[in-house]
N, C-alpha and C. Protein backbone atom coordinates (compact mmCIF):
# COMPACT_ATOMS: atom_id res chain seq x y z
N UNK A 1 26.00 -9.98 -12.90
CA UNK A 1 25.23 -9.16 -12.02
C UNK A 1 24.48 -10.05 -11.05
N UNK A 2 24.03 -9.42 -9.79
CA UNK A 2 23.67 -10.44 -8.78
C UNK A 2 21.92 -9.98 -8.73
N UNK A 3 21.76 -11.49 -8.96
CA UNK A 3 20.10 -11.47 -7.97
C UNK A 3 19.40 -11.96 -7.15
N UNK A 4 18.97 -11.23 -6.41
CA UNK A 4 18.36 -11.60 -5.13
C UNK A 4 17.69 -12.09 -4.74
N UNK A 5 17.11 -13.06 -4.26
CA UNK A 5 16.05 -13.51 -3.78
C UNK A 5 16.28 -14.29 -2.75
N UNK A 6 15.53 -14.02 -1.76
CA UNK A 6 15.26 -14.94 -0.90
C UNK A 6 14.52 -14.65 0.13
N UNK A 7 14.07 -13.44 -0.20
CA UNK A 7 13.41 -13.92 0.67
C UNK A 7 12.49 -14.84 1.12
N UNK A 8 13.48 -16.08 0.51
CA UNK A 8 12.60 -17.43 0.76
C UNK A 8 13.10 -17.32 1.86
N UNK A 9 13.46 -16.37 1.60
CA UNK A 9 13.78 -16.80 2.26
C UNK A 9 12.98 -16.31 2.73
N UNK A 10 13.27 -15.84 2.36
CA UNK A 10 12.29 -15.92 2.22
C UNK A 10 11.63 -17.16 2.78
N UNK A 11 11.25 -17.35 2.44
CA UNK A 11 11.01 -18.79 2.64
C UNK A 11 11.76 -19.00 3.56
N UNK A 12 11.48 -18.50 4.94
CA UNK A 12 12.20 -18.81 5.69
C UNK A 12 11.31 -20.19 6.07
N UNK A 13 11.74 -21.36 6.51
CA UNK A 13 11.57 -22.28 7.30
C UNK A 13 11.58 -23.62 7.52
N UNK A 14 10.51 -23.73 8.45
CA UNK A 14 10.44 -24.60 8.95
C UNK A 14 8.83 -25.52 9.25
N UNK A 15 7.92 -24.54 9.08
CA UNK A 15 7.03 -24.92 9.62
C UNK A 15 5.44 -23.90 9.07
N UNK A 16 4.41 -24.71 8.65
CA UNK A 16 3.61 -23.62 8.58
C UNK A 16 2.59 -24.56 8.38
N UNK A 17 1.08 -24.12 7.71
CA UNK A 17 -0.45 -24.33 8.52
C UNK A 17 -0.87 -23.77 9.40
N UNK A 18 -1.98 -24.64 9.67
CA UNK A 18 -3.03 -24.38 11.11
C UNK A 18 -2.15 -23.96 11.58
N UNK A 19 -2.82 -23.56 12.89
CA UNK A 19 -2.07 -23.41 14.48
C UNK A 19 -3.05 -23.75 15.55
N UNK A 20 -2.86 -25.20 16.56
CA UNK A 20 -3.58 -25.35 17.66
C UNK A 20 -3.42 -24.70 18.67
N UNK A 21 -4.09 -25.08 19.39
CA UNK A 21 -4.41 -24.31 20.55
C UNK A 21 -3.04 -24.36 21.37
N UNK A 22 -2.19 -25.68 21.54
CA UNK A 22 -1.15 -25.77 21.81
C UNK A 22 0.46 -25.14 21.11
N UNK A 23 0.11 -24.68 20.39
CA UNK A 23 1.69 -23.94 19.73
C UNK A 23 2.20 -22.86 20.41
N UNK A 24 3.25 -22.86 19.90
CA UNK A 24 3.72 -21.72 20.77
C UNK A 24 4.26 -20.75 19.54
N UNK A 25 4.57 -19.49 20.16
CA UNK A 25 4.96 -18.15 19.42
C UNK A 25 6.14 -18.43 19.63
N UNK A 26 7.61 -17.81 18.24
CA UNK A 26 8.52 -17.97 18.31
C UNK A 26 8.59 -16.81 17.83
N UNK A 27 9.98 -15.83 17.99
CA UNK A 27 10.87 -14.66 17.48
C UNK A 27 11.66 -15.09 16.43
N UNK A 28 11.68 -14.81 15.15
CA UNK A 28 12.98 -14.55 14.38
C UNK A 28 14.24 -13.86 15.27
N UNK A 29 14.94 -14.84 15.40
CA UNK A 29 16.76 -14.31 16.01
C UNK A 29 17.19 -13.66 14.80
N UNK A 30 17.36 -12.52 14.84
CA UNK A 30 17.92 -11.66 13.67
C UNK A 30 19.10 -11.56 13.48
N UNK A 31 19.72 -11.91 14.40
CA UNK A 31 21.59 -11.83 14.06
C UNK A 31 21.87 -13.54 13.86
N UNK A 32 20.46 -14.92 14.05
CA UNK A 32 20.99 -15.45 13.35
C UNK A 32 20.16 -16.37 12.15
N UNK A 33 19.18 -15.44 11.63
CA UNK A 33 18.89 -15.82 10.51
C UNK A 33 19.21 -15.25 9.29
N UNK A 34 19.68 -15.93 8.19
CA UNK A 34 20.35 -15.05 6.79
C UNK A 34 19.62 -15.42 5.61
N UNK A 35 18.87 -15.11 5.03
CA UNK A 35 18.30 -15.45 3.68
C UNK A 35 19.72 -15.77 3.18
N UNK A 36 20.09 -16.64 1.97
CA UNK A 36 21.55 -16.44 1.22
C UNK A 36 20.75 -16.67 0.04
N UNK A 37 21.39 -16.49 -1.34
CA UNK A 37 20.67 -16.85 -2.59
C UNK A 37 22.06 -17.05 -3.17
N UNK A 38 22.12 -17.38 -4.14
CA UNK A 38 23.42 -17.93 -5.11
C UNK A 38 22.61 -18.40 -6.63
N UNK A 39 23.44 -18.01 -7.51
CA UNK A 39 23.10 -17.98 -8.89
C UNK A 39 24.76 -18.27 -9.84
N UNK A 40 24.88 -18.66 -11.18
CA UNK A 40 25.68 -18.67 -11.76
C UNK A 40 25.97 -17.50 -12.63
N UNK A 41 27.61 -17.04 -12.56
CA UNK A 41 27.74 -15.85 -13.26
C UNK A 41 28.04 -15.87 -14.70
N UNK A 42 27.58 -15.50 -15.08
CA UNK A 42 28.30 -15.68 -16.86
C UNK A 42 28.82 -17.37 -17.56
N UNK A 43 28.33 -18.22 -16.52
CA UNK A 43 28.74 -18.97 -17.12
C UNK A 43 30.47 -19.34 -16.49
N UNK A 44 30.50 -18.80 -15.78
CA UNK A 44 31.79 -18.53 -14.50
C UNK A 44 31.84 -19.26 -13.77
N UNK A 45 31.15 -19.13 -12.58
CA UNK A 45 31.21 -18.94 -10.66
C UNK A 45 29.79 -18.67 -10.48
N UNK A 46 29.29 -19.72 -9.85
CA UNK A 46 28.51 -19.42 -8.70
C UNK A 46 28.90 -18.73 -7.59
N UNK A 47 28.36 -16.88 -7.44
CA UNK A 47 28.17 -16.22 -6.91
C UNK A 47 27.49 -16.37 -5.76
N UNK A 48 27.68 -16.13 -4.76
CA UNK A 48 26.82 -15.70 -3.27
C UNK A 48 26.83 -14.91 -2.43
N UNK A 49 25.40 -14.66 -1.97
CA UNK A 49 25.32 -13.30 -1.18
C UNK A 49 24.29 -13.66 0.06
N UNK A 50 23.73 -12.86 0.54
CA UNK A 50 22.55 -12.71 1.59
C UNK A 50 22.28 -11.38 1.96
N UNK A 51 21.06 -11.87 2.64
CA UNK A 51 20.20 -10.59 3.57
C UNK A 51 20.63 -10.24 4.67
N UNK A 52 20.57 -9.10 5.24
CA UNK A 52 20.93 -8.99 6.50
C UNK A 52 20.67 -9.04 7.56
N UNK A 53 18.94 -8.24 7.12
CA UNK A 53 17.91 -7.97 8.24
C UNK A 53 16.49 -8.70 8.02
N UNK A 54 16.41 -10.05 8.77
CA UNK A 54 15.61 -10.22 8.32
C UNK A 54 14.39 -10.62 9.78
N UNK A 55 13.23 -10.54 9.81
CA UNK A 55 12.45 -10.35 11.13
C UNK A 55 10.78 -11.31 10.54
N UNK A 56 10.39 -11.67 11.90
CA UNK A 56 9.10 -12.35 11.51
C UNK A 56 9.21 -13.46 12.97
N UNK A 57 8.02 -14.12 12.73
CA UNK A 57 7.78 -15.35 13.90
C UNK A 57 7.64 -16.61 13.25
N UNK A 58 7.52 -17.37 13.93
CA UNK A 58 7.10 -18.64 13.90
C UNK A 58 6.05 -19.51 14.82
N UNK A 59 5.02 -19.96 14.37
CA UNK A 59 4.64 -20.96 15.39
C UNK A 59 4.51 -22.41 15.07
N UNK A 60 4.80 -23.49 15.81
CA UNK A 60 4.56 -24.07 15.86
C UNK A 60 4.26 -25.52 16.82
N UNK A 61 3.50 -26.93 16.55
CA UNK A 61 2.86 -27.26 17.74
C UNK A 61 3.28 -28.75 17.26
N UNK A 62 4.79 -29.34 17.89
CA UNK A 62 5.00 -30.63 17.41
C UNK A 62 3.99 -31.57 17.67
N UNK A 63 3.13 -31.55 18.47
CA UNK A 63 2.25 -32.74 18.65
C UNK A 63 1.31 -32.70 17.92
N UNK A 64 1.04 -31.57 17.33
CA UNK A 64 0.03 -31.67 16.21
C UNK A 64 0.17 -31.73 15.10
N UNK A 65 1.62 -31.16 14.73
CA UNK A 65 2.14 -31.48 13.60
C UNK A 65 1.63 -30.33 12.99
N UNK A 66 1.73 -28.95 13.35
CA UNK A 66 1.56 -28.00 12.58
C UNK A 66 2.09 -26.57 13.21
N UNK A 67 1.98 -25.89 12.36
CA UNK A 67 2.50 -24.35 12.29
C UNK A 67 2.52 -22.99 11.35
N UNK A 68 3.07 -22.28 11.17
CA UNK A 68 3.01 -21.12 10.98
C UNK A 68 4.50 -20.18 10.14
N UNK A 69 4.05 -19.63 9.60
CA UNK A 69 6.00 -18.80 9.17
C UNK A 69 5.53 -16.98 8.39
N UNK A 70 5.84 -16.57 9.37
CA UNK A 70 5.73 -14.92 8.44
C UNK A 70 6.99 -14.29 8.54
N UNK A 71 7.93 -14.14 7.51
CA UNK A 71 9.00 -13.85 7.41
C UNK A 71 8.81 -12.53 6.84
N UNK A 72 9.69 -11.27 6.70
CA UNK A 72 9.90 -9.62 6.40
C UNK A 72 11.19 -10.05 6.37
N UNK A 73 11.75 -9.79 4.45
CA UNK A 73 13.09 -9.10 4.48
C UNK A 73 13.83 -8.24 3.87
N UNK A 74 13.90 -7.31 4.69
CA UNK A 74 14.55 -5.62 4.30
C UNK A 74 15.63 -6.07 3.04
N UNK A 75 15.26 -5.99 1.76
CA UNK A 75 15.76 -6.26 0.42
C UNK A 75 16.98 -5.03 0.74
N UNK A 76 16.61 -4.04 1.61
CA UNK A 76 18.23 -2.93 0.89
C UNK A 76 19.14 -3.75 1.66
N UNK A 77 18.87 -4.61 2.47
CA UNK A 77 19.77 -5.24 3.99
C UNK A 77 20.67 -6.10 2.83
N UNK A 78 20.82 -6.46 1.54
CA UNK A 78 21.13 -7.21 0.76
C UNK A 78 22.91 -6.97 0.49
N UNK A 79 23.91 -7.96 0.75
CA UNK A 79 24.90 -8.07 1.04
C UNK A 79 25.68 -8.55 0.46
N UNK A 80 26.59 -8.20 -0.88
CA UNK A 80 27.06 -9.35 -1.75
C UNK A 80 28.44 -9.46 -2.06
N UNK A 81 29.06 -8.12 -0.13
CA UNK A 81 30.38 -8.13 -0.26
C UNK A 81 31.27 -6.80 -1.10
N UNK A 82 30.25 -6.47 -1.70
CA UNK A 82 30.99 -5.34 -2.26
C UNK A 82 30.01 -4.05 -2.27
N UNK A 83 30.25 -3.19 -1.73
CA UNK A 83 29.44 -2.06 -1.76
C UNK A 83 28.65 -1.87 -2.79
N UNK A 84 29.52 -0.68 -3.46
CA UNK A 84 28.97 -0.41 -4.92
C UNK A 84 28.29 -1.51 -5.45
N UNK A 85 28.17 -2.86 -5.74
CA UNK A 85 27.70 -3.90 -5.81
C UNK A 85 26.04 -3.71 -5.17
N UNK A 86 26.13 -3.77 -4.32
CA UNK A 86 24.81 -3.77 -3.20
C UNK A 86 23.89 -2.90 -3.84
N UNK A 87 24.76 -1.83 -4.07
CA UNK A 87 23.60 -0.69 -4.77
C UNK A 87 23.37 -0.66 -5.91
N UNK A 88 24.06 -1.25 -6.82
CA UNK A 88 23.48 -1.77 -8.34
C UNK A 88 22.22 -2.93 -8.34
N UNK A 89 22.30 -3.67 -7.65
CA UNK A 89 21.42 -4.69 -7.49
C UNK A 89 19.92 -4.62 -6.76
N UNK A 90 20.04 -3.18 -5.87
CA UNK A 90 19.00 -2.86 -4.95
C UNK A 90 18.42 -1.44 -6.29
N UNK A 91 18.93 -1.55 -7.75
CA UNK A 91 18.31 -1.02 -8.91
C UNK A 91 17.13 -1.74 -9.20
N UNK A 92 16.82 -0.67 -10.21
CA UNK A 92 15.03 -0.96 -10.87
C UNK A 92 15.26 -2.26 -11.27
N UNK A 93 16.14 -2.87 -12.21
CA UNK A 93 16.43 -3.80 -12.75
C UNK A 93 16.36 -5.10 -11.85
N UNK A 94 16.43 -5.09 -10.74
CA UNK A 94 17.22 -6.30 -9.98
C UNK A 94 15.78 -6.23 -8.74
N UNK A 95 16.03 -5.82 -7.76
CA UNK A 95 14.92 -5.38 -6.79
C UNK A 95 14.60 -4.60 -6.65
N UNK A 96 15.17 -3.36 -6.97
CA UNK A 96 13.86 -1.87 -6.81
C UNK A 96 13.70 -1.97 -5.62
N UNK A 97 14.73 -1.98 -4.59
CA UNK A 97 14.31 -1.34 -3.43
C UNK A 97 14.06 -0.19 -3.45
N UNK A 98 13.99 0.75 -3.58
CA UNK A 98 13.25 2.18 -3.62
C UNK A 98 11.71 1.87 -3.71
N UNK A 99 11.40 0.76 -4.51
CA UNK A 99 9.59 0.67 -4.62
C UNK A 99 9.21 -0.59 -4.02
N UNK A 100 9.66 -1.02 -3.85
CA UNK A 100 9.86 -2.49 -2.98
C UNK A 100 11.07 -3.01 -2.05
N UNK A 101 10.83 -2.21 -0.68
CA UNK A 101 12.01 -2.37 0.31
C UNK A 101 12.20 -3.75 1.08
N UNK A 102 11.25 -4.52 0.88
CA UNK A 102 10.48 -5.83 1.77
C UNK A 102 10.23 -6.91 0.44
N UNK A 103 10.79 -8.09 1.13
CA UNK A 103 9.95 -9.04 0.48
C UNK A 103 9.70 -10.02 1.71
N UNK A 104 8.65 -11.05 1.44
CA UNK A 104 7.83 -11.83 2.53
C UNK A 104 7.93 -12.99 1.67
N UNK A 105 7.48 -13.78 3.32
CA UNK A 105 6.83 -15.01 3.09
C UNK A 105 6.31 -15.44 4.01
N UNK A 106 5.18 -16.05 3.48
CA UNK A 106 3.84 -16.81 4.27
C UNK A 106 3.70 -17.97 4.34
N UNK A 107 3.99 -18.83 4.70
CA UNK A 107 3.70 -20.27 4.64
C UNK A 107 2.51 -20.30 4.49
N UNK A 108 2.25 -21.51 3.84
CA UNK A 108 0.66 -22.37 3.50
C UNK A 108 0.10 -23.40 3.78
N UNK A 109 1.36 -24.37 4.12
CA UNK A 109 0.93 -25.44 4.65
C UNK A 109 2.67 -26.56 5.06
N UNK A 110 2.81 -27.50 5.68
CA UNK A 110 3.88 -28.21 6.17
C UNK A 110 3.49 -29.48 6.19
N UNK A 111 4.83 -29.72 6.10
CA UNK A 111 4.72 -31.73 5.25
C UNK A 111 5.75 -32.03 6.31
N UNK A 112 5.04 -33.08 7.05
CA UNK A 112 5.89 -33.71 8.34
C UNK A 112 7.04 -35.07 7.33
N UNK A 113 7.67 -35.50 7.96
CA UNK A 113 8.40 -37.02 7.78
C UNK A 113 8.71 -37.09 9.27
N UNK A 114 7.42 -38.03 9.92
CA UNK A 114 7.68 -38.17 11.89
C UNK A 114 7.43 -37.60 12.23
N UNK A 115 7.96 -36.85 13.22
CA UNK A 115 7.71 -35.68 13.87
C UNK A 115 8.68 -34.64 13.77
N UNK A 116 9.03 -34.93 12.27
CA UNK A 116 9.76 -33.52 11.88
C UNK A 116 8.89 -32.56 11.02
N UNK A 117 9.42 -31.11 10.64
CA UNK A 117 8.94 -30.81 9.45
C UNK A 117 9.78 -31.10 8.17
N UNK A 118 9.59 -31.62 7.15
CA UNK A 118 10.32 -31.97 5.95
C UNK A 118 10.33 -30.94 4.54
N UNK A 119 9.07 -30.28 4.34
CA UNK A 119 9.06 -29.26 3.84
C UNK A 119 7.94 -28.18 4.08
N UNK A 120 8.03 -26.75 3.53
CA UNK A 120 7.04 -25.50 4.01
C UNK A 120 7.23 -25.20 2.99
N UNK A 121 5.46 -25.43 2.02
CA UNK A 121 4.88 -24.37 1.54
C UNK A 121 4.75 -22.94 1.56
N UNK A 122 4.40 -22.10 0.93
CA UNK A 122 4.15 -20.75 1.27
C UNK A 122 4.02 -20.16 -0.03
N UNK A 123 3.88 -18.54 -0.04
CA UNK A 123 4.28 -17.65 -0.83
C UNK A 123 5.11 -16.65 -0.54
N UNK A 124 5.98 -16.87 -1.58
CA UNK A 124 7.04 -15.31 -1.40
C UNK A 124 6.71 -14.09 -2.60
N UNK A 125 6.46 -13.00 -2.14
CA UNK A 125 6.49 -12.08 -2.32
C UNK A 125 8.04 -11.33 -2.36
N UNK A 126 8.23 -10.87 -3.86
CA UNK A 126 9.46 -10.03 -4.31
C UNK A 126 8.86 -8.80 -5.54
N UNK A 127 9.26 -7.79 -5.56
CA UNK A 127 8.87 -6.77 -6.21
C UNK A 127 7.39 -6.80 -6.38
N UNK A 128 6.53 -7.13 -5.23
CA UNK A 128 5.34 -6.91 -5.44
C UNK A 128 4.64 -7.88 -6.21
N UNK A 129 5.41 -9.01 -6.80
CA UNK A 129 4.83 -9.84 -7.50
C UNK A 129 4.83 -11.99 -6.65
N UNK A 130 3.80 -12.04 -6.47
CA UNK A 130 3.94 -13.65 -5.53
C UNK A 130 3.67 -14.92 -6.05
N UNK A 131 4.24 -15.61 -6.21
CA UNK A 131 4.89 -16.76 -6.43
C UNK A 131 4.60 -17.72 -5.42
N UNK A 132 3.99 -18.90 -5.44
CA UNK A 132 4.26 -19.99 -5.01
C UNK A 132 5.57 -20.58 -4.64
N UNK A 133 6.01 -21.27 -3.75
CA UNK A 133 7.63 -21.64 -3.47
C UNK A 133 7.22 -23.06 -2.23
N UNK A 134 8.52 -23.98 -2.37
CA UNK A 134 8.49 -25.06 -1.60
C UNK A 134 10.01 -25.10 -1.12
N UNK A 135 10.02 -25.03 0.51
CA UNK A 135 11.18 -24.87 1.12
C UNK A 135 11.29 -26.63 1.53
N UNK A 136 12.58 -27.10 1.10
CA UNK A 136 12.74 -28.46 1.14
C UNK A 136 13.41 -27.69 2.74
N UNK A 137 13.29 -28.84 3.73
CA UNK A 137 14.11 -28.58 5.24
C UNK A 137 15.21 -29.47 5.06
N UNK A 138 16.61 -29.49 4.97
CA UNK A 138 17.67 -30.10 5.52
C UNK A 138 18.14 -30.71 7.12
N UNK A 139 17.61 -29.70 7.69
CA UNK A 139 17.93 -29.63 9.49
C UNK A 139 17.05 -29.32 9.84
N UNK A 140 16.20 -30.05 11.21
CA UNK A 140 15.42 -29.26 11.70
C UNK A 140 15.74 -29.51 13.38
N UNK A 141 15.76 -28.36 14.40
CA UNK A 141 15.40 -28.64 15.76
C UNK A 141 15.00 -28.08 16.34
N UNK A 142 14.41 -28.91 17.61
CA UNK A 142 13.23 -27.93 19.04
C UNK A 142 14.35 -28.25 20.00
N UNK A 143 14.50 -27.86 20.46
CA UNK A 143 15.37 -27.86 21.80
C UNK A 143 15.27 -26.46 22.60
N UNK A 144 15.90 -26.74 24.08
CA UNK A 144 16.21 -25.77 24.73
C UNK A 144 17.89 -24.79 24.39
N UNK A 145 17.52 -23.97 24.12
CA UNK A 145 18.83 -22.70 23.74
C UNK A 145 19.81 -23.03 24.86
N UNK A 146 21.25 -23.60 24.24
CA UNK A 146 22.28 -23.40 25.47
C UNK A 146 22.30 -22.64 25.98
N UNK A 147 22.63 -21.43 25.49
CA UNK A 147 22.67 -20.22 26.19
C UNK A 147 22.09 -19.25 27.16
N UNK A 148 20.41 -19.36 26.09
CA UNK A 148 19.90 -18.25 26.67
C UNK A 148 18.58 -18.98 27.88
N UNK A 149 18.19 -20.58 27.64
CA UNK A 149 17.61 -21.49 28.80
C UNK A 149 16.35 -21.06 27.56
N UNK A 150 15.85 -21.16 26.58
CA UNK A 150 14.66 -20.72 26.37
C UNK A 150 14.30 -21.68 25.07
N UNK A 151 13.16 -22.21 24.40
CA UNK A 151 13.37 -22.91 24.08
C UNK A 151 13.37 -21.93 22.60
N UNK A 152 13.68 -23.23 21.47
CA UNK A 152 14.58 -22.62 20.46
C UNK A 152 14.23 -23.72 19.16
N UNK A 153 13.75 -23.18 18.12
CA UNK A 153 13.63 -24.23 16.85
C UNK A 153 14.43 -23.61 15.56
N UNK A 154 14.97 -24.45 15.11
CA UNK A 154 16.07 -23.97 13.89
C UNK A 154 15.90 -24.78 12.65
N UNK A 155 16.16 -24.11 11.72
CA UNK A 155 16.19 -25.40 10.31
C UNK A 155 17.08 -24.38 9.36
N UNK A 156 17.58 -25.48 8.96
CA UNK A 156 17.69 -25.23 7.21
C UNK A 156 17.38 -25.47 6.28
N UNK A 157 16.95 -24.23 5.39
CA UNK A 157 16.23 -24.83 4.36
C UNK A 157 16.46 -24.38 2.41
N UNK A 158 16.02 -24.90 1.60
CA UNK A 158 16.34 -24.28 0.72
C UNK A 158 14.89 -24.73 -0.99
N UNK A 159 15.32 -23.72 -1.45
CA UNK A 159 14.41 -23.58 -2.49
C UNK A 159 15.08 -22.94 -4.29
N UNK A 160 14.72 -23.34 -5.39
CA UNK A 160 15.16 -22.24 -6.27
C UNK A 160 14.20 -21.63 -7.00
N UNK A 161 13.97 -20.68 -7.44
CA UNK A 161 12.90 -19.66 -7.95
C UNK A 161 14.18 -19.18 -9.27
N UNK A 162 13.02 -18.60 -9.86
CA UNK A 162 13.58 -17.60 -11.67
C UNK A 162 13.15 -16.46 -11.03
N UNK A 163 14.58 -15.74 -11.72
CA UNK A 163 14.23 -14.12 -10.96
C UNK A 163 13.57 -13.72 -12.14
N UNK A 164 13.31 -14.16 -13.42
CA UNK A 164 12.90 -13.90 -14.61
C UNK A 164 11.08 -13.27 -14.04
N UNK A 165 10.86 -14.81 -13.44
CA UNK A 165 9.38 -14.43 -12.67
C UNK A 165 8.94 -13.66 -11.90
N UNK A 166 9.77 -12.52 -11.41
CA UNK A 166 9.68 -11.62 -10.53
C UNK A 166 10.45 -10.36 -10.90
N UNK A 167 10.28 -10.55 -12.56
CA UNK A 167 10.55 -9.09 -12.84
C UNK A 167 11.94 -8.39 -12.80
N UNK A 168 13.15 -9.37 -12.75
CA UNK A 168 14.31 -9.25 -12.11
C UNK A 168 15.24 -10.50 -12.82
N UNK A 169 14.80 -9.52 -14.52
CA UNK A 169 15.63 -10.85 -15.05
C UNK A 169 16.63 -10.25 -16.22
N UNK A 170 17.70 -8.93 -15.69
CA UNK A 170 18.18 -8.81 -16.27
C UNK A 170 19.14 -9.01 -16.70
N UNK A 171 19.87 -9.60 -18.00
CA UNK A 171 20.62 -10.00 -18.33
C UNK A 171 20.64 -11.47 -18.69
N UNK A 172 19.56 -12.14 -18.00
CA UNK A 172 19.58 -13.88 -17.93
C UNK A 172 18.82 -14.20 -20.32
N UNK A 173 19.54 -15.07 -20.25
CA UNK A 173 20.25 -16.27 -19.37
C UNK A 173 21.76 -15.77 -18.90
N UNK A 174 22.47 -15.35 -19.60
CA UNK A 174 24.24 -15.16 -19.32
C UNK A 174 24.20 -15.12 -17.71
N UNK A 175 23.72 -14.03 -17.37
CA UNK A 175 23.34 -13.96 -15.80
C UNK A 175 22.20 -15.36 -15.29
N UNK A 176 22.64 -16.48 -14.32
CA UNK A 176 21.58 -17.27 -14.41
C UNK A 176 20.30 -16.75 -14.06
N UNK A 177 19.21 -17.07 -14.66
CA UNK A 177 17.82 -17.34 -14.03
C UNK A 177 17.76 -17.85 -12.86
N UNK A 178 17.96 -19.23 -12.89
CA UNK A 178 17.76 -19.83 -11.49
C UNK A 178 18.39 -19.28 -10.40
N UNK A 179 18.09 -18.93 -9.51
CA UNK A 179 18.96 -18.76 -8.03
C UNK A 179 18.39 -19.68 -6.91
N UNK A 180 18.89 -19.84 -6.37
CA UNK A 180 18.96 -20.55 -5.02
C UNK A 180 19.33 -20.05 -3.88
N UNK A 181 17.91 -20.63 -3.15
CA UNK A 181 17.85 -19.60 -1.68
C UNK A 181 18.09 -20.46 -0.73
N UNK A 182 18.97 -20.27 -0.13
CA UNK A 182 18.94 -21.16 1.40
C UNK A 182 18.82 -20.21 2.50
N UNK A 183 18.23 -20.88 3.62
CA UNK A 183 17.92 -20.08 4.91
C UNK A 183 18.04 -20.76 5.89
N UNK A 184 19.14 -20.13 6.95
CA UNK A 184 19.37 -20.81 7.78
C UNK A 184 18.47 -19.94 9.47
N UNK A 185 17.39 -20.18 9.92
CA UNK A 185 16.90 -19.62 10.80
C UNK A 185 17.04 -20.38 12.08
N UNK A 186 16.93 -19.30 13.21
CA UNK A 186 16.86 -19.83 14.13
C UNK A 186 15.83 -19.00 15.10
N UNK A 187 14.76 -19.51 15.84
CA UNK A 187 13.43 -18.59 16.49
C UNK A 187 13.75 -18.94 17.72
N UNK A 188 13.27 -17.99 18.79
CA UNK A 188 13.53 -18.39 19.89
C UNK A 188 11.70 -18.24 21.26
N UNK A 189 11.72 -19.15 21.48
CA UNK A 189 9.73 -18.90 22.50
C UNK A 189 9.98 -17.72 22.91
N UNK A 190 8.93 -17.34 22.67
CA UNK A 190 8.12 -15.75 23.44
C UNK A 190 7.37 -16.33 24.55
């Protein structure tokens, strides 16, 4: 059986803390950020899935070396390839979307290496219950958007959480506990 989390993704990021006077406001790109989570099945296959819809901003201010992350993600938006699937998992057992349609995350604070970000603190919020979480960054960039001329910061990142701790631990161990969230976001300046 599949479980969800991520909204690390939840944990989405890249960046969080203060905010100076110099930062700028960023948009969650929604068609291209994906919470994904992955867990082991039975002792099988590592399983994977993601979110669909996921929305929030970003700020942040490279010269100061700080920022911001409020991520919203629509838990029914949850995608694991198979229909019927989707809706077993968006059960009481798993996420209870019916009583918990949203899960978040807030950053708390960001750990530079240079003038990158290297990892984002925060809390994620899943079934109403919040957790501490540390998004290690793989990728991070500021640049100007080929496309759209605007500027544009992206990362990838990832974290693992116990769905045990969030109320969403059925079946584990056989079903793993651990899952793993990666998030690949991309924000674009307001």
């Amino acid at each position: 059986m599949r479980t969800s989390f991520i909204a690390a993704a939840l944990a989405l990021s890249a960046f969080a803390g203060s905010v100076s006077a110099q930062s700028a406001t960023y948009a969650i790109d929604t068609s291209h950020t994906f919470p994904r989570f992955s867990y082991n099945h039975l002792g099988l296959s590592t399983q994977q899935s993601r979110f669909n819809n996921t929305t929030g901003t970003v700020t942040f201010d490279k010269a100061a070396k700080t920022g911001a992350v409020d991520v919203v993600i629509d838990m029914k938006g949850v995608d694991t390839g198979f229909t019927a699937f989707n809706g077993h998992i968006q059960g009481e057992d798993f996420l209870d979307t019916a009583k918990f349609p949203t899960a978040t995350f807030k950053s708390t604070k960001v750990v530079f290496e240079g003038d990158k970000p290297a990892a984002v603190e925060g809390n994620l919020t899943i079934k109403g219950i919040t957790k501490p979480v540390t998004l290690k960054i793989n990728n991070f960039v500021s640049t100007q958007h080929p496309m759209m001329k605007k500027d544009v910061i992206a990362a990838d990142a990832v974290t693992t959480i116990k769905r045990t701790e969030f109320n969403a631990g059925k079946f584990a161990p056989y079903v793993g506990d651990d899952v793993t969230i990666t998030i690949a976001i991309e924000a674009i300046k307001q």
